[in-house]
N, C-alpha and C. Protein backbone atom coordinates (compact mmCIF):
# COMPACT_ATOMS: atom_id res chain seq x y z
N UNK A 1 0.85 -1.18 0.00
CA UNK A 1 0.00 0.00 0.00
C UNK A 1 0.89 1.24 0.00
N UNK A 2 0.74 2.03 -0.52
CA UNK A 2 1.30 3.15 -1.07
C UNK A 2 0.87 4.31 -0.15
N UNK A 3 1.48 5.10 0.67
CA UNK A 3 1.56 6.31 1.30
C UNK A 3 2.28 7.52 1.02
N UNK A 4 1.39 8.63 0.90
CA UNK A 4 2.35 9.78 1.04
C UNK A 4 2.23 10.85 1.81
N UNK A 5 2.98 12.17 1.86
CA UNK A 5 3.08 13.23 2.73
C UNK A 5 2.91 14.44 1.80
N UNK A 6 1.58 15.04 1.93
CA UNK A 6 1.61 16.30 1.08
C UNK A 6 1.47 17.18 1.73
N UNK A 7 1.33 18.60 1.56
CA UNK A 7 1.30 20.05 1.77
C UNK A 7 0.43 20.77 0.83
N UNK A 8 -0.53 21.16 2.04
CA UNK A 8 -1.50 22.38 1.37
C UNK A 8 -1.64 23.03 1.94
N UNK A 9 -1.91 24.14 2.03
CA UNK A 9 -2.30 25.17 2.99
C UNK A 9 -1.91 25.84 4.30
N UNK A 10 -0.50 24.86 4.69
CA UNK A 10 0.36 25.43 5.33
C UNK A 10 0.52 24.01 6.41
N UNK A 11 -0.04 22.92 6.28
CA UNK A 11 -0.34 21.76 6.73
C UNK A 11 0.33 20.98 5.65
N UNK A 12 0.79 19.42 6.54
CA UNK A 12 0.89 18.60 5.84
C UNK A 12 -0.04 17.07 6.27
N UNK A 13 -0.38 16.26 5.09
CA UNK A 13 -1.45 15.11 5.24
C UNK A 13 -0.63 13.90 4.77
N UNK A 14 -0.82 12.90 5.48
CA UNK A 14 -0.48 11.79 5.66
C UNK A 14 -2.04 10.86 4.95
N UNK A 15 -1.01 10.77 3.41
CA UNK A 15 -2.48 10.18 2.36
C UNK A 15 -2.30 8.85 2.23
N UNK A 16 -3.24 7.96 1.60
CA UNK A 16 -3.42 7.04 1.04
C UNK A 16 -4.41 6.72 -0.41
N UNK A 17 -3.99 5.79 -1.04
CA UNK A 17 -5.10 5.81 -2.06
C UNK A 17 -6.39 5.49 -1.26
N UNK A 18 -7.47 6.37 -1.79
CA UNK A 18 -8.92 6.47 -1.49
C UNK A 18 -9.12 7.17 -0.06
N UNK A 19 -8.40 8.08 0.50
CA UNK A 19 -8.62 8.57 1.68
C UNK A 19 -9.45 9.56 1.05
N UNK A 20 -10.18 9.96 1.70
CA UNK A 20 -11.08 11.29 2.00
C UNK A 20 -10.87 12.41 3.29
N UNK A 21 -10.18 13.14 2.16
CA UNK A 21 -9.46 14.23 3.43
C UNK A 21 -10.93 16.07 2.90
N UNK A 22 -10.30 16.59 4.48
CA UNK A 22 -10.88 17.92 4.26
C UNK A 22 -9.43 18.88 4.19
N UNK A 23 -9.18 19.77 3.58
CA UNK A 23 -8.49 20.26 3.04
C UNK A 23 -8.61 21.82 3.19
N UNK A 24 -7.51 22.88 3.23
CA UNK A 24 -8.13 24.60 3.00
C UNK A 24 -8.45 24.55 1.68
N UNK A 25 -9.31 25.68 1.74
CA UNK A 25 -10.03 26.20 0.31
C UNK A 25 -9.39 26.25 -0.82
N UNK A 26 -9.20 25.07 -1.48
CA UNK A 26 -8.06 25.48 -2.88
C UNK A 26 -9.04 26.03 -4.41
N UNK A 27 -8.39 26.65 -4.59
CA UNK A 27 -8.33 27.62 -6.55
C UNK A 27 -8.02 26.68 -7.16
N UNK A 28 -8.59 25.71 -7.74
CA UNK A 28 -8.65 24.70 -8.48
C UNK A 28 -10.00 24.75 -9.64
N UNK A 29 -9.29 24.37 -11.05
CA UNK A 29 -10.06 24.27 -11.90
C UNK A 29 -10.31 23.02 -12.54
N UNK A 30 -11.85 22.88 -12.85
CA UNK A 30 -11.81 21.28 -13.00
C UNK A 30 -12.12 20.37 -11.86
N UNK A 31 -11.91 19.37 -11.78
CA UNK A 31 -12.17 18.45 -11.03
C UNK A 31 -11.26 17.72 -10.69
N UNK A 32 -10.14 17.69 -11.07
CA UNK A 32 -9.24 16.85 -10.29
C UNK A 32 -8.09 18.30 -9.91
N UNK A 33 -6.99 17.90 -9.21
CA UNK A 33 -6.25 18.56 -8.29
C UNK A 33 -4.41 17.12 -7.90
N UNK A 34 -3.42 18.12 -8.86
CA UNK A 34 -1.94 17.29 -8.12
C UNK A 34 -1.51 18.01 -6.92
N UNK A 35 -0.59 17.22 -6.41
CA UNK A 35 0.22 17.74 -5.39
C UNK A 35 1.68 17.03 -5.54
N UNK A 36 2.78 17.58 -5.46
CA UNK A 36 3.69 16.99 -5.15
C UNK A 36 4.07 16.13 -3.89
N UNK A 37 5.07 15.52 -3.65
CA UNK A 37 4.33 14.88 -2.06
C UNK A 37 5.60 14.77 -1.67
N UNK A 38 5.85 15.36 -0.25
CA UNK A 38 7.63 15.55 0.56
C UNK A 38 8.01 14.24 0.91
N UNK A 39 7.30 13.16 1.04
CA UNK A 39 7.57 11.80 1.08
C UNK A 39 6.60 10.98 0.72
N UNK A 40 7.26 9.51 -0.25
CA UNK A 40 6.15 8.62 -0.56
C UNK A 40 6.67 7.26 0.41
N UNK A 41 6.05 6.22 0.53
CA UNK A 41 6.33 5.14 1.20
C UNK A 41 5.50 3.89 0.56
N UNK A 42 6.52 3.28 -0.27
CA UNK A 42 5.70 2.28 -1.05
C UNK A 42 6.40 0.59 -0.06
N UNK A 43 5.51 0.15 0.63
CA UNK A 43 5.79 -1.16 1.22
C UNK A 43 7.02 -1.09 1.90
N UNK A 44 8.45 -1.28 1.86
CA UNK A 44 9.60 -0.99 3.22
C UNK A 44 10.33 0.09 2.05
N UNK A 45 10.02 0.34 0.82
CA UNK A 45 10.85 1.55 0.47
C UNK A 45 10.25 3.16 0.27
N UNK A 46 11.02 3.89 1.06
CA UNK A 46 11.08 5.04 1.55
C UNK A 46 11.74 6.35 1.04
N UNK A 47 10.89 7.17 -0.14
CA UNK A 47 11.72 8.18 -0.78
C UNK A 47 11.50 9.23 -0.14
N UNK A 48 12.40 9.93 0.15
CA UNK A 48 12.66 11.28 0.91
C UNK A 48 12.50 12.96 -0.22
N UNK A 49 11.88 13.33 0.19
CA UNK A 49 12.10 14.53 -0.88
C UNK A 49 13.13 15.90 -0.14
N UNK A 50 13.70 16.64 -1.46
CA UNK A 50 14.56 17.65 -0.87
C UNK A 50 14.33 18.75 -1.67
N UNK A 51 13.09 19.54 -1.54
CA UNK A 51 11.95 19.35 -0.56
C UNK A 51 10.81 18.27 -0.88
N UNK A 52 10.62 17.99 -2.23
CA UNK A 52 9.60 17.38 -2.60
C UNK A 52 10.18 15.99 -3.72
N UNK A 53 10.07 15.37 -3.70
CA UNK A 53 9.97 13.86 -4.44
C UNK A 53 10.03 14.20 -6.05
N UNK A 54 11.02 14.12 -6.31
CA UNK A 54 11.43 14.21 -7.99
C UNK A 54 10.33 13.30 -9.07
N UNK A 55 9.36 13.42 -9.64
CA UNK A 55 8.94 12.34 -10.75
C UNK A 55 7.81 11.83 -10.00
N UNK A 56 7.08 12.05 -8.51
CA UNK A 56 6.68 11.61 -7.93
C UNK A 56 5.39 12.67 -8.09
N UNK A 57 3.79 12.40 -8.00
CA UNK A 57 2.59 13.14 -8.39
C UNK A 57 1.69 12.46 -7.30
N UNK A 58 1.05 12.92 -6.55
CA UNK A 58 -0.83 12.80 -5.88
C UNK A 58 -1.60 13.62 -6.69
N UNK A 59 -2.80 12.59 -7.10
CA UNK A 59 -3.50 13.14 -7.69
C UNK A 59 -4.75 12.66 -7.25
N UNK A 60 -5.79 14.11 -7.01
CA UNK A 60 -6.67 13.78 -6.04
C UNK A 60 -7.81 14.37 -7.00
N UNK A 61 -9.06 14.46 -6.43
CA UNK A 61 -10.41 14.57 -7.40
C UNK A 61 -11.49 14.71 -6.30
N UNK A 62 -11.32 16.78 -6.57
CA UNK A 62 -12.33 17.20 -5.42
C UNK A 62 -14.24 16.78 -5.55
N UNK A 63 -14.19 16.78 -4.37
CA UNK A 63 -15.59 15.94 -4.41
C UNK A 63 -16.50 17.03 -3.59
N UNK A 64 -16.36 18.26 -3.18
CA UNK A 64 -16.86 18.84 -2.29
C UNK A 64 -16.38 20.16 -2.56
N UNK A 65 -16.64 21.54 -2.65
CA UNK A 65 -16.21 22.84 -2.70
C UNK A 65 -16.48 23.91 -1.56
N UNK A 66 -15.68 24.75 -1.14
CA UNK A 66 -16.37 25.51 -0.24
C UNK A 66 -16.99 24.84 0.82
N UNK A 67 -16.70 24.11 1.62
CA UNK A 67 -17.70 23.86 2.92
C UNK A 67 -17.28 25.00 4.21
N UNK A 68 -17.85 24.62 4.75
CA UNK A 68 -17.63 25.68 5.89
C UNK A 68 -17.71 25.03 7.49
N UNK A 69 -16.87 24.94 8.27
CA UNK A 69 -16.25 24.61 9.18
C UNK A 69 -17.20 24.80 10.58
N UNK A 70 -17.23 24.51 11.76
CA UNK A 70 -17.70 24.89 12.86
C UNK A 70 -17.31 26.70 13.19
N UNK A 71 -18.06 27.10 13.79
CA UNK A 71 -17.88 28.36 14.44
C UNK A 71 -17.18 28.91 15.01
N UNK A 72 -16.26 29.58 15.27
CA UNK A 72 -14.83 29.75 16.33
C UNK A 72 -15.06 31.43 16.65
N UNK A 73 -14.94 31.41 18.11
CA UNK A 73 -15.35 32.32 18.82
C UNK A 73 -14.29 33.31 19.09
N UNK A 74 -14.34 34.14 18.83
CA UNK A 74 -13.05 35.06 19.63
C UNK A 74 -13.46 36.46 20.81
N UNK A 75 -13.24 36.55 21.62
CA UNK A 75 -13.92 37.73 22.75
C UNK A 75 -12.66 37.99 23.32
N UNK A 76 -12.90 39.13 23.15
CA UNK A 76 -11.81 40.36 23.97
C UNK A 76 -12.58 41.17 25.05
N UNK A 77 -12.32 41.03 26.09
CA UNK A 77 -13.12 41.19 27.31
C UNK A 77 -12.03 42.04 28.21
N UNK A 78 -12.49 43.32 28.82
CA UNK A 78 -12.17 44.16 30.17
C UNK A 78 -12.67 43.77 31.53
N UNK A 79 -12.70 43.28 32.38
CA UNK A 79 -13.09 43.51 33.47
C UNK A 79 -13.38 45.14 33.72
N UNK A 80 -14.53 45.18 34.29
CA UNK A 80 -15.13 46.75 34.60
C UNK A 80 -14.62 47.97 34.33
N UNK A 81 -14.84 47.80 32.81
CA UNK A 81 -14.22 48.75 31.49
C UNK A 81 -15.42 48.83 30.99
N UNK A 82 -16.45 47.71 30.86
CA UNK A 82 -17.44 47.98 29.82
C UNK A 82 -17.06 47.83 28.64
N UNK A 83 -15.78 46.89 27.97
CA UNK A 83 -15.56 46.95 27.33
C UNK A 83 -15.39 45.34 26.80
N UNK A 84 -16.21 45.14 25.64
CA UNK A 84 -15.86 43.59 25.16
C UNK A 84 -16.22 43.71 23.32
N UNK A 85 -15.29 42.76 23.14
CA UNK A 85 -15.67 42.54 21.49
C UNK A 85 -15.69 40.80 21.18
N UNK A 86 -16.77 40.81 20.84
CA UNK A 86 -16.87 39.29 20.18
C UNK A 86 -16.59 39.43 18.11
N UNK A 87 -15.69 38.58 18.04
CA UNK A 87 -15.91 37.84 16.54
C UNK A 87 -16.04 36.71 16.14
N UNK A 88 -16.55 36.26 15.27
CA UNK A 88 -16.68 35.17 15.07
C UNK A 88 -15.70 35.15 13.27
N UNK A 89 -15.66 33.36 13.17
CA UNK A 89 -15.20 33.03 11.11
C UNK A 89 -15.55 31.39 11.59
N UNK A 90 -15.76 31.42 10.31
CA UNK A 90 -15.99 30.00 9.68
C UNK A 90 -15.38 29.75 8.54
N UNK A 91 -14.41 28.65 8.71
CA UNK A 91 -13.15 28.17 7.80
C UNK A 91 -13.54 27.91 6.70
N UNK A 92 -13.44 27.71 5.45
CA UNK A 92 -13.82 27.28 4.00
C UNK A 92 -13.20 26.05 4.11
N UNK A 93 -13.71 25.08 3.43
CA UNK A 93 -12.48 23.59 3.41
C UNK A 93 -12.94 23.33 1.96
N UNK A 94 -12.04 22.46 1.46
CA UNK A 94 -12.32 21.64 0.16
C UNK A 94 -12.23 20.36 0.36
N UNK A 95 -13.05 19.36 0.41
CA UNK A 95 -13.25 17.54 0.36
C UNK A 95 -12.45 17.17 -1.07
N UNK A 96 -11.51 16.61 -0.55
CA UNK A 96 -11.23 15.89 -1.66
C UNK A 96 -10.55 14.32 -1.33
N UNK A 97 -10.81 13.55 -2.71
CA UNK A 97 -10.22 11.94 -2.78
C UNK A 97 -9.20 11.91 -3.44
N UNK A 98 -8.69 11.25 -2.63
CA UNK A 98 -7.02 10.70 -3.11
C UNK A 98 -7.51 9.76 -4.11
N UNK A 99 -6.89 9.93 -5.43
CA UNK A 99 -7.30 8.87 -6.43
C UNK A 99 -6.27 7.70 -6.87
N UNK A 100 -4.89 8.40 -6.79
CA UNK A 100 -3.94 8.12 -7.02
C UNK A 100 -2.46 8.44 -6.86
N UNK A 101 -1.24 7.35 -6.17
CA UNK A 101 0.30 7.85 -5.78
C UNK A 101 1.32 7.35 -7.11
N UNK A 102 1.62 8.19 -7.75
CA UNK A 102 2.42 7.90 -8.85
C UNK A 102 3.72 8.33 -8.70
């Protein structure tokens, strides 16, 4: 079974063929999506990338656009100032399937 290590969004994912990962919001056109991958791991052999894996491709096939994440709270609060600020964001993600480690 074939494993790799990619980078998106400032994260890296520990893939497999047919995983279903959530992902940051990628600018992707089309329906499928590569990545280069900083390490692959095919059965006990182990290629290292410097930074990324020479000849080596993930290629994944988004299944989901734009979702949007749980709620995350932020409050800035005074004690007897009278003074508080709440914000809120909700993350964008992109679903996508690992289709294939080449």
């Amino acid at each position: 079974m074939k494993k790799a290590v990619i980078a998106t969004g400032g994260k890296q994912y520990l893939v497999s063929e047919g995983d279903v990962i959530d992902v940051e919001l990628l600018k992707a056109t089309g329906n499928s999506v590569e990545f280069e991958p900083l390490l692959v791991i095919d059965g006990s052999k182990v290629q290292v990338g410097k930074p990324k894996v020479t000849g080596a491709k993930v290629t994944a096939k988004i299944t989901e656009q734009a979702l949007k994440t749980d709620k995350v709270m932020a409050i800035r609060y005074k004690a007897k100032k009278r003074v508080h600020k709440v914000h809120g964001h909700r993350q964008q993600k992109t679903k996508i399937t690992i289709s294939a480690i080449s």
